[in-house]
N, C-alpha and C. Protein backbone atom coordinates (compact mmCIF):
# COMPACT_ATOMS: atom_id res chain seq x y z
N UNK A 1 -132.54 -22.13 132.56
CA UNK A 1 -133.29 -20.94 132.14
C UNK A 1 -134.68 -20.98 132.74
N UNK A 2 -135.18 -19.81 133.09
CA UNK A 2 -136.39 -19.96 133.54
C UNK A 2 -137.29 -19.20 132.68
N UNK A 3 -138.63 -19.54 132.64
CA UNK A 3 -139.61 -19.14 132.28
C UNK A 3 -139.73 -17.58 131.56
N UNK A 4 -139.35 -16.84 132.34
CA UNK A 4 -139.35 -15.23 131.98
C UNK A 4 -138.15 -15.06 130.91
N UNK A 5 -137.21 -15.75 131.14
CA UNK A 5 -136.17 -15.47 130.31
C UNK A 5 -136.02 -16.57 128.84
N UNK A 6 -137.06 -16.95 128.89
CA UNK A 6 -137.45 -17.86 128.10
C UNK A 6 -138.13 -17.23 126.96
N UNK A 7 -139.42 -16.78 127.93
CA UNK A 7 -140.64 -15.28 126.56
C UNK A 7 -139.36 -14.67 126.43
N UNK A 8 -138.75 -13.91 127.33
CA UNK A 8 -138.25 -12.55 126.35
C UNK A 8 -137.14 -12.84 125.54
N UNK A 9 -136.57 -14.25 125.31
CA UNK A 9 -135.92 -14.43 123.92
C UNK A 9 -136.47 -14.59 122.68
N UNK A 10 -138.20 -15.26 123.28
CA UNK A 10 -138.83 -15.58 121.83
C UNK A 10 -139.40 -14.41 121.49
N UNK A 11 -140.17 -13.51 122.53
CA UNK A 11 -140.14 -12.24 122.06
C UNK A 11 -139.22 -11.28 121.10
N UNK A 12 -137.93 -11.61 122.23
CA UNK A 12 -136.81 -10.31 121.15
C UNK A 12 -136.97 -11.14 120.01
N UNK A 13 -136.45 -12.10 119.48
CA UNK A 13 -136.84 -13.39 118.42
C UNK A 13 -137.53 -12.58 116.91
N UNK A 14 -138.79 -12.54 117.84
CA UNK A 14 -140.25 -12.20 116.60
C UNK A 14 -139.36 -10.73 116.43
N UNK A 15 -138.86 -10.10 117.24
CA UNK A 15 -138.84 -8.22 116.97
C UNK A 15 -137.09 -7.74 115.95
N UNK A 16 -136.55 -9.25 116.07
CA UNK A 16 -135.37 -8.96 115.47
C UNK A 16 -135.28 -9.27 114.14
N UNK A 17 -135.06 -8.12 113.37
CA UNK A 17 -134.50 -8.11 112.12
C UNK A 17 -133.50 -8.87 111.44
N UNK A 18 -132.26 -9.52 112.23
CA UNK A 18 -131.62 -10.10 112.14
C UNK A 18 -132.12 -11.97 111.53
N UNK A 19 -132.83 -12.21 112.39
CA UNK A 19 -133.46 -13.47 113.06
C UNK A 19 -134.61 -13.65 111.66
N UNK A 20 -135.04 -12.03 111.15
CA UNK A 20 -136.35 -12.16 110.11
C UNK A 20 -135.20 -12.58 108.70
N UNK A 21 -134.87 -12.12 108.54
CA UNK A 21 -133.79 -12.30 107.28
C UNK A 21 -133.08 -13.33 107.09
N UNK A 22 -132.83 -13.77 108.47
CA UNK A 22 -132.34 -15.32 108.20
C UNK A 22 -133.09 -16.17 107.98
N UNK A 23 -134.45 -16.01 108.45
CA UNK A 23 -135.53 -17.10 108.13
C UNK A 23 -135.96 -16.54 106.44
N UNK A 24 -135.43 -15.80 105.98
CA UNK A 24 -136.12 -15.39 104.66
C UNK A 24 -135.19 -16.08 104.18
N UNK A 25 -133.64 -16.26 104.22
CA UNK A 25 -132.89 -16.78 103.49
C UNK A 25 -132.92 -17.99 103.31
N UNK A 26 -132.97 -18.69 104.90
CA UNK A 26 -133.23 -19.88 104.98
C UNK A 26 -134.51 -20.98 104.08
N UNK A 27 -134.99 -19.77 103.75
CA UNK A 27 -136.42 -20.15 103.08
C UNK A 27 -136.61 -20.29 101.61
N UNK A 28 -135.19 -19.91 100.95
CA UNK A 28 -135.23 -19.07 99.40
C UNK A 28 -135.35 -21.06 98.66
N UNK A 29 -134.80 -21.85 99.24
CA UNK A 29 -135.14 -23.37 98.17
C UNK A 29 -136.30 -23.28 98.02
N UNK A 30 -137.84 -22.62 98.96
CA UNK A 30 -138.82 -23.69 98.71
C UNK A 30 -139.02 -22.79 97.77
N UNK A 31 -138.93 -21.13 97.70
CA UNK A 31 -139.77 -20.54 97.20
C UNK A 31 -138.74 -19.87 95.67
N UNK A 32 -138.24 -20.07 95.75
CA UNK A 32 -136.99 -19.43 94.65
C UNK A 32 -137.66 -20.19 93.08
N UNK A 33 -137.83 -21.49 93.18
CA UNK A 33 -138.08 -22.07 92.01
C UNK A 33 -139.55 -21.53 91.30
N UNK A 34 -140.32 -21.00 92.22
CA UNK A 34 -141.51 -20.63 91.80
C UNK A 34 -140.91 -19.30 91.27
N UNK A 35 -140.41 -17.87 91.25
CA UNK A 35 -140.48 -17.28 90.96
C UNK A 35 -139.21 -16.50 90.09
N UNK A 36 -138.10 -17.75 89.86
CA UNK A 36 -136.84 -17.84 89.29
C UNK A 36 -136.91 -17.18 88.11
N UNK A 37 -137.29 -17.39 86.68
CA UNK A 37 -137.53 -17.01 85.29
C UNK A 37 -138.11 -15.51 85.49
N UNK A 38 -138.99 -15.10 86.55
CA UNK A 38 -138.95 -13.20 86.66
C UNK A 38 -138.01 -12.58 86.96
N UNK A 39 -137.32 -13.28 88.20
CA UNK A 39 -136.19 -12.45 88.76
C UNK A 39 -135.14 -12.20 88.00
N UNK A 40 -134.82 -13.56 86.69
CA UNK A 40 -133.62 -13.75 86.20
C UNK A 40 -133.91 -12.63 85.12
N UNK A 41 -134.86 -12.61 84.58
CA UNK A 41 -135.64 -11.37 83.64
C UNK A 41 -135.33 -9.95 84.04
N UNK A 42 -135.50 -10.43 85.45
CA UNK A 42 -134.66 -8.57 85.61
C UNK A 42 -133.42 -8.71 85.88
N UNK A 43 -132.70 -9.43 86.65
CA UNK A 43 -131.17 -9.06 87.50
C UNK A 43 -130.51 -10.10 86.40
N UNK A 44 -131.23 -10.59 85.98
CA UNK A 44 -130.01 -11.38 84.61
C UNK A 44 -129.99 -12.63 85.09
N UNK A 45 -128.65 -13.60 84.19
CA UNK A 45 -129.05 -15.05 84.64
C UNK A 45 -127.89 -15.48 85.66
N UNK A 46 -127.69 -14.88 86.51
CA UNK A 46 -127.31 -15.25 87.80
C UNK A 46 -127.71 -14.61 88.96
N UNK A 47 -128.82 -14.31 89.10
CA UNK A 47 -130.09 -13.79 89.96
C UNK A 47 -129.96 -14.16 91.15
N UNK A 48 -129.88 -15.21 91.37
CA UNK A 48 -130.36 -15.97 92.30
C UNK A 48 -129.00 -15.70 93.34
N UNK A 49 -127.91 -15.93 92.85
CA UNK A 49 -126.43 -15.15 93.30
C UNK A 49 -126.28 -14.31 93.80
N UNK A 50 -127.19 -13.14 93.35
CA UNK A 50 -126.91 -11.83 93.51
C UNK A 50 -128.22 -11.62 94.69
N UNK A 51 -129.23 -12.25 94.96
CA UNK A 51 -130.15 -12.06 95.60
C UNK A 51 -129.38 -12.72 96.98
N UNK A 52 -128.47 -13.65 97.13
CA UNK A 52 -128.13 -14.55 98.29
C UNK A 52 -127.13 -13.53 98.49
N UNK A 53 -126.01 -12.56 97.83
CA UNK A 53 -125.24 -11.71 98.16
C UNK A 53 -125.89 -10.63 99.00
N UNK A 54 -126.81 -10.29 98.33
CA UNK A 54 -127.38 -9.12 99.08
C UNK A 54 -128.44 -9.36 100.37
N UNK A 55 -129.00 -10.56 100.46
CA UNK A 55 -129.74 -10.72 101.85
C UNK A 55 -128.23 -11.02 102.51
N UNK A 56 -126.97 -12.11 102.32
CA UNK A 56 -126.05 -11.89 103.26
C UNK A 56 -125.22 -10.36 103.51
N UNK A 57 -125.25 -9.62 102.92
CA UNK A 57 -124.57 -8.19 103.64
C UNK A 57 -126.05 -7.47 104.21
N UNK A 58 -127.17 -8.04 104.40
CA UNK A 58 -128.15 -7.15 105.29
C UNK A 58 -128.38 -7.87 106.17
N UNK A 59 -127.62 -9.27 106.73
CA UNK A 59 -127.72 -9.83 107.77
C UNK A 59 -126.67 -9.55 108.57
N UNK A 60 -125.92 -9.32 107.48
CA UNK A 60 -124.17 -8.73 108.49
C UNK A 60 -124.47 -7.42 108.93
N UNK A 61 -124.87 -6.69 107.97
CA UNK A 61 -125.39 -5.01 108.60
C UNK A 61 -126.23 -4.85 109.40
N UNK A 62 -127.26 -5.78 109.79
CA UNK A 62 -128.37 -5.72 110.71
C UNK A 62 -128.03 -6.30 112.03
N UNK A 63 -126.85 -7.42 111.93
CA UNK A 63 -125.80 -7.45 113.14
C UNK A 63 -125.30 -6.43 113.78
N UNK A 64 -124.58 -6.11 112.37
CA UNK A 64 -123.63 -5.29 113.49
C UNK A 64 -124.60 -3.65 113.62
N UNK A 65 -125.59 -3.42 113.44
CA UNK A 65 -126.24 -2.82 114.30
C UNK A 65 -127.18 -3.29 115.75
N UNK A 66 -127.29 -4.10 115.73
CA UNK A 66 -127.69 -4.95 116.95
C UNK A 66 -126.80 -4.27 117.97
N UNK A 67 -127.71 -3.78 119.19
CA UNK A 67 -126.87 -3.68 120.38
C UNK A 67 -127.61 -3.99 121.74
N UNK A 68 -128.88 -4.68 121.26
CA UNK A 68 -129.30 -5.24 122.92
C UNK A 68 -129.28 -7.34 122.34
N UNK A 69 -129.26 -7.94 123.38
CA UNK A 69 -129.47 -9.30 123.00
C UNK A 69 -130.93 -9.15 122.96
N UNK A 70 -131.17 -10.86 122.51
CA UNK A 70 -132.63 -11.01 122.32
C UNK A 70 -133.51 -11.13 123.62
N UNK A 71 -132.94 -11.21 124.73
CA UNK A 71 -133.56 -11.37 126.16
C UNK A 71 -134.01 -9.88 126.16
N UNK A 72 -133.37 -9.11 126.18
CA UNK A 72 -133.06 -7.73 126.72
C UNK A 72 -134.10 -6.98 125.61
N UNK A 73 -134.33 -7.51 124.22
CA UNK A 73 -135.24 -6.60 123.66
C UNK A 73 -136.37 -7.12 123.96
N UNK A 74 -136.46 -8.54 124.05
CA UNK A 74 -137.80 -9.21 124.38
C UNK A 74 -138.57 -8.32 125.45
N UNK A 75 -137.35 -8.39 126.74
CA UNK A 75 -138.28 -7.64 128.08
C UNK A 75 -138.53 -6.22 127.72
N UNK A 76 -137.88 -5.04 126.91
CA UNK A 76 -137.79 -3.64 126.67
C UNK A 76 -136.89 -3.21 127.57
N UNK A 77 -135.67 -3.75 128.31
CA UNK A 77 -135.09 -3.45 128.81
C UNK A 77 -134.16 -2.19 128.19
């Protein structure tokens, strides 16, 4: 890989929705425990379930709307 095609993956990267949601999910251990007892207050006491259901069908839906790769949005191709 060279250089140019290098930015415009980390570019498309930062611009993809896909890529943002997975790092949100990926992220829910550190931050879930801090704010667990509100959420469960509203969505009930399997919250946390229902929050991992619904970021996974907006990672599947934000796929399958995807139609350039991450090179290709990086450059604005």
């Amino acid at each position: 890989m060279d250089k140019d095609t290098v930015k415009g993956v980390l570019l498309g990267l930062v611009q993809s929705k896909t890529a943002w949601l997975g790092a949100f999910l990926a992220s829910m251990p550190d931050w879930w425990p801090m704010i667990q007892d509100q959420v469960a207050g509203l969505l009930g006491a399997n919250a946390s379930d229902k929050i991992v259901r619904i970021m996974g069908v907006l990672v599947v839906l934000t796929r399958f709307l995807t139609s350039k790769s991450l090179s290709e949005k990086g450059t604005g191709q």
